[in-house]
N, C-alpha and C. Protein backbone atom coordinates (compact mmCIF):
# COMPACT_ATOMS: atom_id res chain seq x y z
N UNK A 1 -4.29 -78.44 39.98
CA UNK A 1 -3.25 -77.50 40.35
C UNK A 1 -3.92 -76.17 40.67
N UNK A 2 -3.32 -75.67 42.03
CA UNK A 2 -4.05 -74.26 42.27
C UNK A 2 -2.90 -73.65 42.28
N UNK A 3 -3.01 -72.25 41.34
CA UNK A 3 -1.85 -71.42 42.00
C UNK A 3 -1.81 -70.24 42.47
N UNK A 4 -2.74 -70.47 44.02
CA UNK A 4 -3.16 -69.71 44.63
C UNK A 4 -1.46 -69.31 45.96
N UNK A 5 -1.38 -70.93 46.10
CA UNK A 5 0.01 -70.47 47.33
C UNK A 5 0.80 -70.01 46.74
N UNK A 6 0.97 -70.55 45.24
CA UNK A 6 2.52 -69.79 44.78
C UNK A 6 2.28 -68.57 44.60
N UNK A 7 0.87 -67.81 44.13
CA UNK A 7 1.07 -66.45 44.23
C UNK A 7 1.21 -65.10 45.32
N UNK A 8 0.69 -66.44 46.61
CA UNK A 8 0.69 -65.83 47.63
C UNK A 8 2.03 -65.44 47.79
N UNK A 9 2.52 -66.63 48.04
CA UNK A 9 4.34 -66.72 48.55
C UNK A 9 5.26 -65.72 47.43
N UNK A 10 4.87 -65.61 46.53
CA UNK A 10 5.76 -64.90 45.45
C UNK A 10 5.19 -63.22 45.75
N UNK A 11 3.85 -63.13 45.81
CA UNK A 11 3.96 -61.70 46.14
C UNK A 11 4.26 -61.13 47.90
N UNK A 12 4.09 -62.24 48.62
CA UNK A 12 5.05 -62.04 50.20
C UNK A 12 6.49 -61.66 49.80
N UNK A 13 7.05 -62.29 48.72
CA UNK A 13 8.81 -62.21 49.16
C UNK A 13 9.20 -61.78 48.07
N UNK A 14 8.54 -61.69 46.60
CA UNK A 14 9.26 -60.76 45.63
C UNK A 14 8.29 -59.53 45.36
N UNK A 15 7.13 -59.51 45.89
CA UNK A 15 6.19 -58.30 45.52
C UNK A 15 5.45 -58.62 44.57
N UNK A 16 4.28 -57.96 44.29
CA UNK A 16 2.97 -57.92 42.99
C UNK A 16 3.61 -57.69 41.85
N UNK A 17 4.56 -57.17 42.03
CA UNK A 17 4.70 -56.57 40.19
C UNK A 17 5.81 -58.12 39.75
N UNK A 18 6.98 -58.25 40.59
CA UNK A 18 7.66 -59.93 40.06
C UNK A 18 6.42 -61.21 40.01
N UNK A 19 5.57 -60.98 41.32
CA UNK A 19 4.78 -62.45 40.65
C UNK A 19 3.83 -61.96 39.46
N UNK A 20 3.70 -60.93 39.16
CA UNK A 20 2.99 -60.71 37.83
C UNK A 20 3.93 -61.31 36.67
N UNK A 21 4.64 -60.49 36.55
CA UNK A 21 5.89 -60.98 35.81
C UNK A 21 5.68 -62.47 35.50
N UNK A 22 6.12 -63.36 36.71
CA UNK A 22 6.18 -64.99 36.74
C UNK A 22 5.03 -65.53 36.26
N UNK A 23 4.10 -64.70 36.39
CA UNK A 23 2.76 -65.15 36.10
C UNK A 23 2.01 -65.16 34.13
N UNK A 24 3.01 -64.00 33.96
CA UNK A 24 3.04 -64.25 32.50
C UNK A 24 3.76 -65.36 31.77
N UNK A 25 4.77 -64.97 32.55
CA UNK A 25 6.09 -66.43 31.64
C UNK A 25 5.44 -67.71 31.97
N UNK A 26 5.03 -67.75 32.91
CA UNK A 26 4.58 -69.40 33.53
C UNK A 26 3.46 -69.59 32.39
N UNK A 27 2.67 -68.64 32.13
CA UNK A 27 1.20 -68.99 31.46
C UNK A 27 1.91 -69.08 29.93
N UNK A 28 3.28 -68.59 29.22
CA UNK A 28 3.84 -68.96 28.59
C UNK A 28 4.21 -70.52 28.46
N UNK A 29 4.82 -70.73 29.05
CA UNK A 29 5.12 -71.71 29.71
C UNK A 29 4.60 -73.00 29.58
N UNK A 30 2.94 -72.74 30.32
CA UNK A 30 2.56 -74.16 30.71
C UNK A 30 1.74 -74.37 28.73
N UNK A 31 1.19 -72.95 28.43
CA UNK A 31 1.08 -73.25 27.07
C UNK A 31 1.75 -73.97 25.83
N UNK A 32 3.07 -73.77 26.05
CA UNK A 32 3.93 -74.27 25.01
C UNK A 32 3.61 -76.09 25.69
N UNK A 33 3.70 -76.29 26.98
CA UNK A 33 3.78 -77.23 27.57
C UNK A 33 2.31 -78.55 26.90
N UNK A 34 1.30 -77.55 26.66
CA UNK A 34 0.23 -78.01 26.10
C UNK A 34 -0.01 -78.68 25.02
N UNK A 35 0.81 -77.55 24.43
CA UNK A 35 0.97 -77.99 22.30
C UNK A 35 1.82 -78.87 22.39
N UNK A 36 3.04 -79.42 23.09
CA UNK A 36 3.67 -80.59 22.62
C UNK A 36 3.16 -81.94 23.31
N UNK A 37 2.72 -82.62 22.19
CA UNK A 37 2.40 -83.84 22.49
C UNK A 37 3.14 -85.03 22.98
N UNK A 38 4.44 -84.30 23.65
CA UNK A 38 5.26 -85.41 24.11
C UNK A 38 5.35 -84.97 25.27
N UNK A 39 4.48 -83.84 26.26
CA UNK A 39 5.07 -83.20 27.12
C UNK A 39 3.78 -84.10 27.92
N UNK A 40 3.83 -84.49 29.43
CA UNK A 40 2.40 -84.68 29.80
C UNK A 40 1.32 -83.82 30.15
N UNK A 41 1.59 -82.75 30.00
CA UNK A 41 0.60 -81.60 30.10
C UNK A 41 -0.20 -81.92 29.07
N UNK A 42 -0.39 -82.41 27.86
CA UNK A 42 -1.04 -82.31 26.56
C UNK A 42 -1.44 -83.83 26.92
N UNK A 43 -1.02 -84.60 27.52
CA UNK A 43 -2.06 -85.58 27.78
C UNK A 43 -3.59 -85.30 28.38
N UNK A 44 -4.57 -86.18 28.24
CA UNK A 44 -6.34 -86.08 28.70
C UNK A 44 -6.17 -85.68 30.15
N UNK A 45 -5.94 -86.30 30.97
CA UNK A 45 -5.58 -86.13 32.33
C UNK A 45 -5.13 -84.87 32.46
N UNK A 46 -4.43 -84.38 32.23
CA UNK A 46 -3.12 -83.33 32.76
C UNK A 46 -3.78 -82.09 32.29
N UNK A 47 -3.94 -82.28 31.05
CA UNK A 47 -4.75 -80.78 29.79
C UNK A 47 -5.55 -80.00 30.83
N UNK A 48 -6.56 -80.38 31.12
CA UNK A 48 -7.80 -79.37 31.71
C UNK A 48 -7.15 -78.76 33.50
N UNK A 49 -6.23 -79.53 34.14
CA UNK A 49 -5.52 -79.20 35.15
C UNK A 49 -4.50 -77.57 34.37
N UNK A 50 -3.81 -77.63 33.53
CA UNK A 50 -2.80 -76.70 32.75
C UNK A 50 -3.83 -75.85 32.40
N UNK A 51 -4.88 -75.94 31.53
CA UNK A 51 -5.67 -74.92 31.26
C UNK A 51 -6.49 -74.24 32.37
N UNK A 52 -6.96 -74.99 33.40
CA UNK A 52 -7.53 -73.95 34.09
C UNK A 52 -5.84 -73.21 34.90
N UNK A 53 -5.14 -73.74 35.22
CA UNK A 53 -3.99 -72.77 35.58
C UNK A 53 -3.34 -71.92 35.05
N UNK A 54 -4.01 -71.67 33.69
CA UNK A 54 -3.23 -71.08 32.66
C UNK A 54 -4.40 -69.91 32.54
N UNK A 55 -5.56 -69.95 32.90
CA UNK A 55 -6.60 -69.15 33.19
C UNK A 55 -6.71 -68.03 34.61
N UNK A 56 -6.26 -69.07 35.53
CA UNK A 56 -5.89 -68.35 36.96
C UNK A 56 -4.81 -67.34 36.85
N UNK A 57 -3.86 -68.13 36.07
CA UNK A 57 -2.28 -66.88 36.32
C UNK A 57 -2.71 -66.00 35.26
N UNK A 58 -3.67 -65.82 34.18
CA UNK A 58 -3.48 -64.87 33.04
C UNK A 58 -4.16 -63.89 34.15
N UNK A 59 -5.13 -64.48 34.64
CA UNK A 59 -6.31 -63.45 35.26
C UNK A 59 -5.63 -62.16 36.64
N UNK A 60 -4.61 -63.65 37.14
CA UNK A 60 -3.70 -62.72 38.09
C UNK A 60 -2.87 -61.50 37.33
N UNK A 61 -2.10 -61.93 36.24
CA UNK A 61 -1.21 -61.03 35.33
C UNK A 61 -1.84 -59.70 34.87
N UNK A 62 -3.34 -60.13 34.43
CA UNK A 62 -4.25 -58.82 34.10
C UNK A 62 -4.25 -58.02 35.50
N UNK A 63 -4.40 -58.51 36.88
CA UNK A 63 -5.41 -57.94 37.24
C UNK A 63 -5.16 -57.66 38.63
N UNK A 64 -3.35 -58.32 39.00
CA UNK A 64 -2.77 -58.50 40.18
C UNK A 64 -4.14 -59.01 41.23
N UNK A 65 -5.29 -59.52 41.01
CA UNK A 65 -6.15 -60.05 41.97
C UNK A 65 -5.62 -61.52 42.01
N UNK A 66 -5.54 -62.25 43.01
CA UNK A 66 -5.37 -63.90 43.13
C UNK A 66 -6.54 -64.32 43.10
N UNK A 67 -7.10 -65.02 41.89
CA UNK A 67 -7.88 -66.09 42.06
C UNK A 67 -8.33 -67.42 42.86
C-alpha cells in the first residue's frame, strides 16, 4: 500500500492542513487495525504492508512532506 495518491488527491481537493488531519486518524486507525487479531491487518501478510503505511502517513502528519 502506497499512500502517496491519496495524499496527493486529498491535499488537491481538501488542502494540506485536512489531509494532515486524515493522516493522523488513518495512522490511528490502521494501528488499532494491527492490535486486533481478528482484523487482517494483524495477519503476516498484511502487518508489514500497515506498518510501513503507518510510517508514511505519520511522516506526512509531522511534516506535510509526501513520502
Amino acid at each position: 500500500m502506497n499512500e502517496r495518491l491519496r495524499l496527493d488527491t486529498l491535499c488537491s481537493r481538501d488542502g494540506i492542513e485536512a489531509a494532515r488531519d486524515w493522516a493522523q486518524q488513518t495512522v490511528e486507525v490502521y494501528g488499532r487495525s494491527i492490535s486486533d487479531s481478528n482484523h487482517y491487518a494483524s495477519q503476516p501478510d498484511w502487518e508489514p504492508l500497515f506498518e510501513k503505511s503507518i510510517h508514511e502517513l505519520k511522516l506526512f502528519a509531522e511534516t506535510g512532506v509526501i513520502p
